[in-house]
N, C-alpha and C. Protein backbone atom coordinates (compact mmCIF):
# COMPACT_ATOMS: atom_id res chain seq x y z
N UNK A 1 -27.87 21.74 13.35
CA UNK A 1 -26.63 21.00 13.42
C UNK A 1 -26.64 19.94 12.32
N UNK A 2 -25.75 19.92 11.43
CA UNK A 2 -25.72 19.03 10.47
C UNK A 2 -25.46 17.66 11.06
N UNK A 3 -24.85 16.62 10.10
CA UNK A 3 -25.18 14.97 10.27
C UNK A 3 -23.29 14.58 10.76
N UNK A 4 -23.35 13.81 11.64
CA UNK A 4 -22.59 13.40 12.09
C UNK A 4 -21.54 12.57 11.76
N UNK A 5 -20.57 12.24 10.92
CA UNK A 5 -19.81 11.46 10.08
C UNK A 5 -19.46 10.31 11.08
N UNK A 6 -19.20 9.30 10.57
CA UNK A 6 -18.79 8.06 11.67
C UNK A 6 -17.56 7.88 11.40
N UNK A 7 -16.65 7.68 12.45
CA UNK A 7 -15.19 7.53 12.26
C UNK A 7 -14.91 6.00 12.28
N UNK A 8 -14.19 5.22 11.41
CA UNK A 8 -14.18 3.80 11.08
C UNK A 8 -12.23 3.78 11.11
N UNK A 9 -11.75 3.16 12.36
CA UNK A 9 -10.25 2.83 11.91
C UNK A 9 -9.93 1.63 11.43
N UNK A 10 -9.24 1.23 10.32
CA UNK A 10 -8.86 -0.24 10.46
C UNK A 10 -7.52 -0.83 10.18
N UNK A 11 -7.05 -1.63 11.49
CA UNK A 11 -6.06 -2.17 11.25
C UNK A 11 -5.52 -3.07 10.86
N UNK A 12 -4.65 -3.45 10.40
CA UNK A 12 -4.34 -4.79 9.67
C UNK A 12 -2.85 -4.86 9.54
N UNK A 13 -2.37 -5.93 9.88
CA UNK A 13 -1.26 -6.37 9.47
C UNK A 13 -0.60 -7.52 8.26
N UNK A 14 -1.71 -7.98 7.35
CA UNK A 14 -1.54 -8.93 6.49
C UNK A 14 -1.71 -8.51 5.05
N UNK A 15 -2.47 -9.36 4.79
CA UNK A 15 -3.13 -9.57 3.36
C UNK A 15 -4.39 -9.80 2.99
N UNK A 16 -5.43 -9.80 2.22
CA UNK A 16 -6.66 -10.53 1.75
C UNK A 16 -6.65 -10.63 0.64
N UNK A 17 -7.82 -11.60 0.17
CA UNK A 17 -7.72 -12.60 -0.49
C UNK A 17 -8.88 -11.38 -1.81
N UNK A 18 -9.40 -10.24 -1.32
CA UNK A 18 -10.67 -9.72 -1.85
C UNK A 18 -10.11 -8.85 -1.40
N UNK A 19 -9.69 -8.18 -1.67
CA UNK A 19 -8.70 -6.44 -1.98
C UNK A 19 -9.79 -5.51 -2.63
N UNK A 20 -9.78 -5.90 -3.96
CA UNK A 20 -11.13 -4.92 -4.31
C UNK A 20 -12.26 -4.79 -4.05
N UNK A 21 -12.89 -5.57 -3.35
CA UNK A 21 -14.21 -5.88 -2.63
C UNK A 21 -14.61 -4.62 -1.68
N UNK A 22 -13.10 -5.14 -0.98
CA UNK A 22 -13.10 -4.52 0.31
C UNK A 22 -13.10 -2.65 0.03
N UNK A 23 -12.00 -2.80 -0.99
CA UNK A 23 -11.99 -1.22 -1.27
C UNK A 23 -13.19 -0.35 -1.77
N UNK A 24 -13.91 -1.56 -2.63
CA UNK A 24 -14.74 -0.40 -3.57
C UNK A 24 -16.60 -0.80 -2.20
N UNK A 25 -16.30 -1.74 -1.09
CA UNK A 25 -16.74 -1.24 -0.15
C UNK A 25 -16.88 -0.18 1.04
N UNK A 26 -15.83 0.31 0.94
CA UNK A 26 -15.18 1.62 1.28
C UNK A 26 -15.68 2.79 0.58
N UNK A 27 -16.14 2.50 -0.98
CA UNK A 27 -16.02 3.77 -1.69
C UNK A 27 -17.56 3.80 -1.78
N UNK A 28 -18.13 2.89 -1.52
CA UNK A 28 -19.62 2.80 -1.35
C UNK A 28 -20.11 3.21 -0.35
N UNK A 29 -19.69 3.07 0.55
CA UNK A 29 -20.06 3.86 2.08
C UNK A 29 -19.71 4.81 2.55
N UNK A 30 -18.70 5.59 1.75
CA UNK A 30 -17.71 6.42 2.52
C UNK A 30 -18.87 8.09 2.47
N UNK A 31 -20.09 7.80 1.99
CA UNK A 31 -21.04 9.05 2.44
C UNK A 31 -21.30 8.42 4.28
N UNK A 32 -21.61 7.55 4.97
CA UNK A 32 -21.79 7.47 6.06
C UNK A 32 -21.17 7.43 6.80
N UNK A 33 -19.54 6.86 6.56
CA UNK A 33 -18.11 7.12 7.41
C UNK A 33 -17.00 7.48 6.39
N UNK A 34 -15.72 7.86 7.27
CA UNK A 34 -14.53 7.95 7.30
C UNK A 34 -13.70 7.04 7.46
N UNK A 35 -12.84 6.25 6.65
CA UNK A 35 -12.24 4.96 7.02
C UNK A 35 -10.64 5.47 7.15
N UNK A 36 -10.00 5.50 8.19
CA UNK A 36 -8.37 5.86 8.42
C UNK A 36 -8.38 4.37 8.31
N UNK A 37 -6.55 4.20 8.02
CA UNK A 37 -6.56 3.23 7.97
C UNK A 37 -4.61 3.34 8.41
N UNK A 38 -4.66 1.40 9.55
CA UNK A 38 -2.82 1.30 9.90
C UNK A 38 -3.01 0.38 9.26
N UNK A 39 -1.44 0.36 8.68
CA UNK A 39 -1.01 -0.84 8.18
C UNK A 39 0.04 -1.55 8.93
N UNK A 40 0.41 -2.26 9.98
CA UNK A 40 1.25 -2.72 10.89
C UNK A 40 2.51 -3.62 9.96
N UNK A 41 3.72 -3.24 9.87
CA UNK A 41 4.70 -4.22 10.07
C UNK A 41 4.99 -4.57 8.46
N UNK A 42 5.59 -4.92 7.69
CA UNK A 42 6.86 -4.52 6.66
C UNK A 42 5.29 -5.98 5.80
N UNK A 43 4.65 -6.62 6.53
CA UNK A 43 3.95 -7.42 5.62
C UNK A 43 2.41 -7.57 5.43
N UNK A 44 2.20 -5.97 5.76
CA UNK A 44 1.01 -5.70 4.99
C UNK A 44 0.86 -5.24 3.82
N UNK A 45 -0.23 -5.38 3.32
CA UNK A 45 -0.29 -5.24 1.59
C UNK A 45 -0.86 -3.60 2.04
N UNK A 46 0.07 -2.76 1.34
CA UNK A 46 -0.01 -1.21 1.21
C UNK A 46 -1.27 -0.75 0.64
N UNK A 47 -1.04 -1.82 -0.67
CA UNK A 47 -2.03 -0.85 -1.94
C UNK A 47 -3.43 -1.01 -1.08
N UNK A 48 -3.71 -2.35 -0.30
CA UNK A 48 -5.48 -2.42 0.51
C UNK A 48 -5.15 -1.03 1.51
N UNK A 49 -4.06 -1.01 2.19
CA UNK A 49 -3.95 0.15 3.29
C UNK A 49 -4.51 1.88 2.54
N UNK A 50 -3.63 1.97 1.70
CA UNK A 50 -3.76 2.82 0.91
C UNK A 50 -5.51 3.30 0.09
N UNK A 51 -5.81 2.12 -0.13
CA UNK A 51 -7.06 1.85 -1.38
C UNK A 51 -8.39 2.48 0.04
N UNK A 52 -8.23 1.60 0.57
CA UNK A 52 -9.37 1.48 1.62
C UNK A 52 -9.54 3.04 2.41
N UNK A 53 -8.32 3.70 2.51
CA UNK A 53 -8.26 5.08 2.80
C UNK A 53 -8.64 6.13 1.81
N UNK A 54 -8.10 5.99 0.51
CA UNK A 54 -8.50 6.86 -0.48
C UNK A 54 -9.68 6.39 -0.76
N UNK A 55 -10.77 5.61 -1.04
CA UNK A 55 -11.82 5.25 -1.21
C UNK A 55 -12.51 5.60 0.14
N UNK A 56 -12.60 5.67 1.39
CA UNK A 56 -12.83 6.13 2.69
C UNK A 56 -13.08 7.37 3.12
N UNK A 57 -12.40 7.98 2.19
CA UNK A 57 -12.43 9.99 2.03
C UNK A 57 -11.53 9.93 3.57
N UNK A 58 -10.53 8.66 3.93
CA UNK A 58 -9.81 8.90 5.33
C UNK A 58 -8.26 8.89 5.00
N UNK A 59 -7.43 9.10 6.61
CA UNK A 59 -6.12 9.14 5.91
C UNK A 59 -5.68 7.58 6.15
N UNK A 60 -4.08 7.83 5.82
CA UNK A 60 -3.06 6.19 5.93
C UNK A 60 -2.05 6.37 6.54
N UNK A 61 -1.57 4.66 7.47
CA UNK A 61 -0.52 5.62 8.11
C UNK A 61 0.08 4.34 8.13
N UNK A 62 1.29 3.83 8.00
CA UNK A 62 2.20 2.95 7.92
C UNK A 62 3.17 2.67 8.99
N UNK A 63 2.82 1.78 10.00
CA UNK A 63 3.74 1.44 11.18
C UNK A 63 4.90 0.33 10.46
N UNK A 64 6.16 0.73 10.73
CA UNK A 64 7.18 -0.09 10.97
C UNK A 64 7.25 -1.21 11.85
N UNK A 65 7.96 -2.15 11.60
CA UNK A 65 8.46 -3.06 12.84
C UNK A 65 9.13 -2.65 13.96
């Protein structure tokens, strides 16, 4: 039986201050997990929603208000 992938969701409804940090932390780990990622509500920053998923090898999913 091969190795077990870890499923990582993360939600967020804002902003940060370290966008790329966070992402190219994502792209550094993403051999040990999967990062999906919500973005809640018209004032989250997309491109981290987006970044953190494509760097994650996970998907994105964009909630409305």
């Amino acid at each position: 039986m091969g190795k077990r992938l870890k499923k990582v969701f993360l939600l967020t409804d804002g902003e940060v201050g370290n966008k790329e940090e966070i992402i190219n932390f994502a792209a550094v780990n993403n051999e040990q997990a999967r990062i999906h990622t919500f973005g809640i509500g018209s004032g989250c920053d997309k491109s981290l929603v987006k970044g953190v998923a494509d760097a994650g090898r996970g998907t994105c999913s964009l909630v409305a208000d």
